[in-house]
Protein backbone atom coordinates (compact mmCIF):
# COMPACT_ATOMS: atom_id res chain seq x y z
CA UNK A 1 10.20 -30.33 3.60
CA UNK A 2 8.54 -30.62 0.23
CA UNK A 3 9.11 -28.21 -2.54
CA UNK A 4 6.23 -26.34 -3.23
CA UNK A 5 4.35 -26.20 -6.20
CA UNK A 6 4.82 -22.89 -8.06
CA UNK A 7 4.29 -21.00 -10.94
CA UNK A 8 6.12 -17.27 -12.51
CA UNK A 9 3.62 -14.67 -13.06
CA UNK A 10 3.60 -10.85 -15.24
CA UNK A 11 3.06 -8.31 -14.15
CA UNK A 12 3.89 -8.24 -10.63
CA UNK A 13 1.35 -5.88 -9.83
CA UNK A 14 -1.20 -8.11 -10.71
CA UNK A 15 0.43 -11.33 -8.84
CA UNK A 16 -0.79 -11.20 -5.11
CA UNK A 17 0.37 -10.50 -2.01
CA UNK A 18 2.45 -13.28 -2.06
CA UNK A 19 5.34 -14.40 0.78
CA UNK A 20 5.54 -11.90 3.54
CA UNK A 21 9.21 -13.58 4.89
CA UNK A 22 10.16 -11.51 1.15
CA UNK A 23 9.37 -8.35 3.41
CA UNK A 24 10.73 -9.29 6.49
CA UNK A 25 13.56 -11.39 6.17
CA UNK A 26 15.54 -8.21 4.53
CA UNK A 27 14.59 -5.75 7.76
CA UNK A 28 15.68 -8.94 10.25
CA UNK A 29 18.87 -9.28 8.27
CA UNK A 30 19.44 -5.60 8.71
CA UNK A 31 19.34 -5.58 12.87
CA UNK A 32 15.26 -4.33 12.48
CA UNK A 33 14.49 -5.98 16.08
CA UNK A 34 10.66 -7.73 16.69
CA UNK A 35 8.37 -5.79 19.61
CA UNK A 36 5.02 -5.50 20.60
CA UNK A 37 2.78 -3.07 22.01
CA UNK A 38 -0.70 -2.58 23.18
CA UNK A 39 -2.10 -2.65 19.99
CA UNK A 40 0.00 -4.33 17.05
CA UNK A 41 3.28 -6.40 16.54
CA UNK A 42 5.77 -4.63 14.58
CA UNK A 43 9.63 -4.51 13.46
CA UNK A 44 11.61 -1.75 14.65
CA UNK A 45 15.03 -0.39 13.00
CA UNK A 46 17.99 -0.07 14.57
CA UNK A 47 18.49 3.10 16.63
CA UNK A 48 16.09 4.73 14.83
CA UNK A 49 11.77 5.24 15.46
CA UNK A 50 11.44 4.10 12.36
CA UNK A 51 8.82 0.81 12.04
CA UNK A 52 6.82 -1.33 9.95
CA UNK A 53 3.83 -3.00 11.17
CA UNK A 54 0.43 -4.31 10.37
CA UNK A 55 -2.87 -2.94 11.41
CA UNK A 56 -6.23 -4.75 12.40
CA UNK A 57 -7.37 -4.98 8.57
CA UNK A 58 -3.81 -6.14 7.63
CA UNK A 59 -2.64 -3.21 5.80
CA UNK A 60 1.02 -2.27 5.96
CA UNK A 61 2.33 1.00 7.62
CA UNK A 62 5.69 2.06 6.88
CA UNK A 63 6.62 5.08 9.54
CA UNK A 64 9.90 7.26 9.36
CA UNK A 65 9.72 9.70 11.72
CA UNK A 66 12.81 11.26 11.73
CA UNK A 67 14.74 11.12 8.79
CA UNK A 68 18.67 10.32 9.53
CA UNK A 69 19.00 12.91 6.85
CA UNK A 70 16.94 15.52 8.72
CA UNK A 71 14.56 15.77 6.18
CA UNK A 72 10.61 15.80 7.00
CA UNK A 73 9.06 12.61 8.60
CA UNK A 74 7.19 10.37 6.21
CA UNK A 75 5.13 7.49 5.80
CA UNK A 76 3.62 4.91 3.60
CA UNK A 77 0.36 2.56 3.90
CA UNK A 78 0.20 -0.30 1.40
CA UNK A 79 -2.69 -1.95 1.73
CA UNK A 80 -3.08 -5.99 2.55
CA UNK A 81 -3.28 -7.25 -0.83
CA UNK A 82 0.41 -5.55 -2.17
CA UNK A 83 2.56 -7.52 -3.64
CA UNK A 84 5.67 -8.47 -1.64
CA UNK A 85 7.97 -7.75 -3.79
CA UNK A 86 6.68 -4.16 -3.98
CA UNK A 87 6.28 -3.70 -0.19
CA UNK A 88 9.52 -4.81 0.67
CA UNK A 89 11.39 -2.51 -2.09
CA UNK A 90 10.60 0.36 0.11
CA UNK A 91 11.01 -1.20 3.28
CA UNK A 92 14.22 -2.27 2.07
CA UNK A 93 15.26 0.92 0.45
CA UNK A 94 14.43 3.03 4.00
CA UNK A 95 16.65 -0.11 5.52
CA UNK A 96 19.44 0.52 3.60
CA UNK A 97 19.14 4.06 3.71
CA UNK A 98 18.72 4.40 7.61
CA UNK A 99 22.67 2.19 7.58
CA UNK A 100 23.83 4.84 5.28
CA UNK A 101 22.54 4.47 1.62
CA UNK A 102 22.85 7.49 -0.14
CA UNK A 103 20.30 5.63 -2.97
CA UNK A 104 22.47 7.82 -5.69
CA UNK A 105 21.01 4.91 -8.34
CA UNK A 106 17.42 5.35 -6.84
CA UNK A 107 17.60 9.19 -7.24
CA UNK A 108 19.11 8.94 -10.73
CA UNK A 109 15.92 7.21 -11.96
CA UNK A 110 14.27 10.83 -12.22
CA UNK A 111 10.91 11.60 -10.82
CA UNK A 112 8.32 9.38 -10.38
CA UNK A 113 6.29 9.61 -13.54
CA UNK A 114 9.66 9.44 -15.15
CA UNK A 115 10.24 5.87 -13.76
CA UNK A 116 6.35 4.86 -15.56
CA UNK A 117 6.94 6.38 -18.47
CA UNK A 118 9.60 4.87 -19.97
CA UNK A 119 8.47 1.16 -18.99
CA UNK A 120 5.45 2.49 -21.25
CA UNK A 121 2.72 3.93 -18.71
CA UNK A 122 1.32 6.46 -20.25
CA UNK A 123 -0.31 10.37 -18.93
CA UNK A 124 -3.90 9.98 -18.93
CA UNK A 125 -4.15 13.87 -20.24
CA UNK A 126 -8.59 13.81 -19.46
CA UNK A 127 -7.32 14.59 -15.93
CA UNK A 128 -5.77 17.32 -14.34
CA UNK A 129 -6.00 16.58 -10.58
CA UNK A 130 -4.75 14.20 -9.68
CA UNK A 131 -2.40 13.68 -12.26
CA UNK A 132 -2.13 9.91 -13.92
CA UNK A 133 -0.16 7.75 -15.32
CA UNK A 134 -1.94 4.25 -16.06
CA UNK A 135 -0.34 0.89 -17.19
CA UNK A 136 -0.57 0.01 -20.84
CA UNK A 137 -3.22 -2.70 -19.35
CA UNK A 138 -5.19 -0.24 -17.78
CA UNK A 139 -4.87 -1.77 -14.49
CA UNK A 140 -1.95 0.09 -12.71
CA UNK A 141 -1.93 4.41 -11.89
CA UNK A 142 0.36 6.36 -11.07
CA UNK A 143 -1.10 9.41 -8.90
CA UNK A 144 0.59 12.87 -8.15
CA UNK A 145 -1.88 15.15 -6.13
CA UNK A 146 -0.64 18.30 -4.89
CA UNK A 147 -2.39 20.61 -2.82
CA UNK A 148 -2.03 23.78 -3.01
CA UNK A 149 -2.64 25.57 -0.19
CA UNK A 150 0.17 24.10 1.82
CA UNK A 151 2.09 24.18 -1.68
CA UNK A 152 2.75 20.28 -0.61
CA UNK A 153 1.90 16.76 -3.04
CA UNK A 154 1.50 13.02 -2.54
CA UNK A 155 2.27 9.98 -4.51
CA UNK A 156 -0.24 6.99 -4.67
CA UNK A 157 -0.09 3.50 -6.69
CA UNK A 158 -3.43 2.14 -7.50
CA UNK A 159 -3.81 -0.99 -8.65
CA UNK A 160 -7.29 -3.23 -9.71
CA UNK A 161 -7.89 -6.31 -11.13
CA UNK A 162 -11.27 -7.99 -12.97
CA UNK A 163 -13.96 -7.33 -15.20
CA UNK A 164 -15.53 -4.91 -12.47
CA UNK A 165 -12.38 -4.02 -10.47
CA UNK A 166 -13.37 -6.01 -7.28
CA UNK A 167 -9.37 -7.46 -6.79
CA UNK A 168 -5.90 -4.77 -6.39
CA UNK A 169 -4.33 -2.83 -3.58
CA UNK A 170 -2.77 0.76 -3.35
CA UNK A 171 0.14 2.10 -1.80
CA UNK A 172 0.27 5.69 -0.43
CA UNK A 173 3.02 8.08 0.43
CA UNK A 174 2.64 10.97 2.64
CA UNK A 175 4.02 14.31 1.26
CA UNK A 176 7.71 14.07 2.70
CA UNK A 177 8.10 10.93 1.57
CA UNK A 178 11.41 10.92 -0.35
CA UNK A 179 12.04 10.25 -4.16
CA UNK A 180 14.51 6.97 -3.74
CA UNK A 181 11.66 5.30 -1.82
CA UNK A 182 9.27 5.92 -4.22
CA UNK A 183 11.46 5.41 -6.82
CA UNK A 184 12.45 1.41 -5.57
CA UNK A 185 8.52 0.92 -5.19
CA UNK A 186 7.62 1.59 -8.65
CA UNK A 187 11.47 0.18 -10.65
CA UNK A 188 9.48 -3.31 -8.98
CA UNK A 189 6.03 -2.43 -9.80
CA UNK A 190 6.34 -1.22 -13.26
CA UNK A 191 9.40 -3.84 -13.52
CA UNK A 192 7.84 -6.96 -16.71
CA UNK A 193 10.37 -9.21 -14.28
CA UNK A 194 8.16 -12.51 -13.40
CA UNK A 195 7.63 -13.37 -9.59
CA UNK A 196 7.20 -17.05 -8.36
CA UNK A 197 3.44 -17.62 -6.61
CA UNK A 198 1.60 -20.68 -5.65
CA UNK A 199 -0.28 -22.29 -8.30
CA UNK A 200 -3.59 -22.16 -6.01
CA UNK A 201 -2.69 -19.18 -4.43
CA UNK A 202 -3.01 -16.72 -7.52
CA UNK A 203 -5.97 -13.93 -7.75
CA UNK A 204 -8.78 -14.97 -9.54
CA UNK A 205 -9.52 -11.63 -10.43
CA UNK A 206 -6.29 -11.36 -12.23
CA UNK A 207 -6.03 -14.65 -14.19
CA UNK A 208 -7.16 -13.62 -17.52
CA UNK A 209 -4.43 -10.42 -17.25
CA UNK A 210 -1.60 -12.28 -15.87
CA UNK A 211 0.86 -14.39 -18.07
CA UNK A 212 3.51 -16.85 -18.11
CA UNK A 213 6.58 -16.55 -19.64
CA UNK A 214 8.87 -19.20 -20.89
CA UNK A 215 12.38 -19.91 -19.75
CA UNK A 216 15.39 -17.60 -20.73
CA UNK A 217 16.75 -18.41 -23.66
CA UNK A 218 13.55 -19.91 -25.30
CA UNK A 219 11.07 -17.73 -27.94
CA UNK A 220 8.96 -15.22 -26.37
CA UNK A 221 5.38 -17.46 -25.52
CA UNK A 222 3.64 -15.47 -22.85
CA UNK A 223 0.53 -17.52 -21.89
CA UNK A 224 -2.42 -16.43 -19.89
CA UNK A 225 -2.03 -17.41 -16.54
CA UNK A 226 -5.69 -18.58 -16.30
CA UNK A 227 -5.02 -21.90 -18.76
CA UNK A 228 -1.39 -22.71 -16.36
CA UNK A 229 -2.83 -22.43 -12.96
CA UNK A 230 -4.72 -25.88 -12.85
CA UNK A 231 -1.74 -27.63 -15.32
CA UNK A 232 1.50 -28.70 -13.74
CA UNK A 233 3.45 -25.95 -12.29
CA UNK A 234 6.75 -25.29 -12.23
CA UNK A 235 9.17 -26.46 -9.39
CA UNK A 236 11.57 -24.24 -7.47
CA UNK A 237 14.02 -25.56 -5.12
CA UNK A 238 13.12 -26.28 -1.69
CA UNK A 239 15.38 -23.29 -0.52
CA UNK A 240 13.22 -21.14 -2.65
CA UNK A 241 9.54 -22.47 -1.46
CA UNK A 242 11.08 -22.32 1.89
CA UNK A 243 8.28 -19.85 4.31
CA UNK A 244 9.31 -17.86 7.40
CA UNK A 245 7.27 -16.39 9.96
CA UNK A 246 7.35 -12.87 10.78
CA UNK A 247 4.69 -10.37 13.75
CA UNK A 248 1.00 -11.04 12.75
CA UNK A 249 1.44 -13.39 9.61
CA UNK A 250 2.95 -16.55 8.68
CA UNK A 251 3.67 -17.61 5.51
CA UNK A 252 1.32 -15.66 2.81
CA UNK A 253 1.13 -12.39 2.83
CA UNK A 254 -2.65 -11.77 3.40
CA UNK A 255 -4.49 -9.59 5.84
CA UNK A 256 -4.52 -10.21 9.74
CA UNK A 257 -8.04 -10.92 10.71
């Protein structure tokens, strides 16, 4: 095999879906067994109900429902164009936590809009329900929506891309949800740590907000994605272009069809 051309890209949010064996690979490694029903293929944990799988329209559906804690059930939905890197954080983090992760660093990150805040997101104050907490490019929102009658709230991540918002994704978690899993979803999103994409593979949409950075140890010369993606990319080692298959997809990370 080839290495494949690639290319690092900032922010992560704004990257693409990307490889899904970076979601799967971690659950597989962690005794999450393969199965099949009726309607969907999906990845199972270890003696546990807890799954991951991907619906018709290729979003992602993270389902815990029973907590080894005892807590209340919870789920998450990240829709087909999330990141990897982002997706498999919090299928990761529930992994890890399900073998007996207490996720003490994960907690001590502080609340959500704790997390944003000091990578620089900042409290869009205009609203008051939902709550926000956008990117300092505008393109990333933190949501906290509580509702009061059942004295409950949910987190969201909202992400778009382009000059009328046609490209992004969004991630949801229900209201029992904990904090750690939250808490690894956005220490990736919010994270200004480059992730490795194909050079043809990047969203148009988010070219012009998307940049390069140069190798550690040289100056600081972030370039626009959009002026690297048809020049000659960088090479990873085959290990690292390497693709692995897991239920529904192969390869990139895109919606089932």
């Amino acid at each position: 095999m080839t290495a494949t051309s690639h290319i690092h890209v900032q922010p992560v949010y704004l990257a693409g879906p990307g490889d899904c064996a970076t979601i799967t690979t971690p659950l597989l490694q962690h005794g999450w067994a393969q199965a099949e029903d009726q309607h969907h293929p999906f990845l199972r944990a270890p003696d546990s109900d807890t799954t991951l799988y991907q619906d018709p329209k290729g979003d992602w559906h993270l389902v815990c429902p029973f907590p080894a804690d005892g807590s209340h059930a919870w789920s998450a939905v990240f829709t087909a164009t999330t990141p990897a890197e982002v997706l498999a954080a919090s299928a990761l983090a529930t992994a890890q936590a399900l073998a007996g992760a207490d996720h003490g660093r994960l907690r001590e990150l502080g609340k959500p809009d704790s997390l944003v805040t000091r990578a620089g997101w900042k409290r869009d104050s205009s609203i008051t329900n939902p709550l926000i907490w956008r990117s300092h490019d505008g393109a990333a929102r933190l949501l906290y929506t509580p509702d009061y009658l059942t004295k409950t709230a949910s987190w969201a991540v909202s992400v778009t891309a382009g000059p009328q918002a046609e490209a992004g994704w969004r991630a949801h978690f229900t209201s029992g949800a904990p904090r750690w899993v939250i808490n690894a979803v956005l220490e990736v999103a919010a994270s200004d740590r480059p992730v490795a994409r194909p050079a043809d593979a990047l969203p148009r949409a988010s070219l012009m907000q998307l940049t390069t950075p140069t190798a550690a140890g040289l100056p600081d010369d972030r370039r626009s994605a959009a002026g690297l993606r048809f020049a000659r990319p960088v090479r990873l080692h085959q290990a690292a272009a390497t693709t692995a298959s897991h239920p529904g997809t192969t390869g990139s990370c895109r919606g089932r069809r």
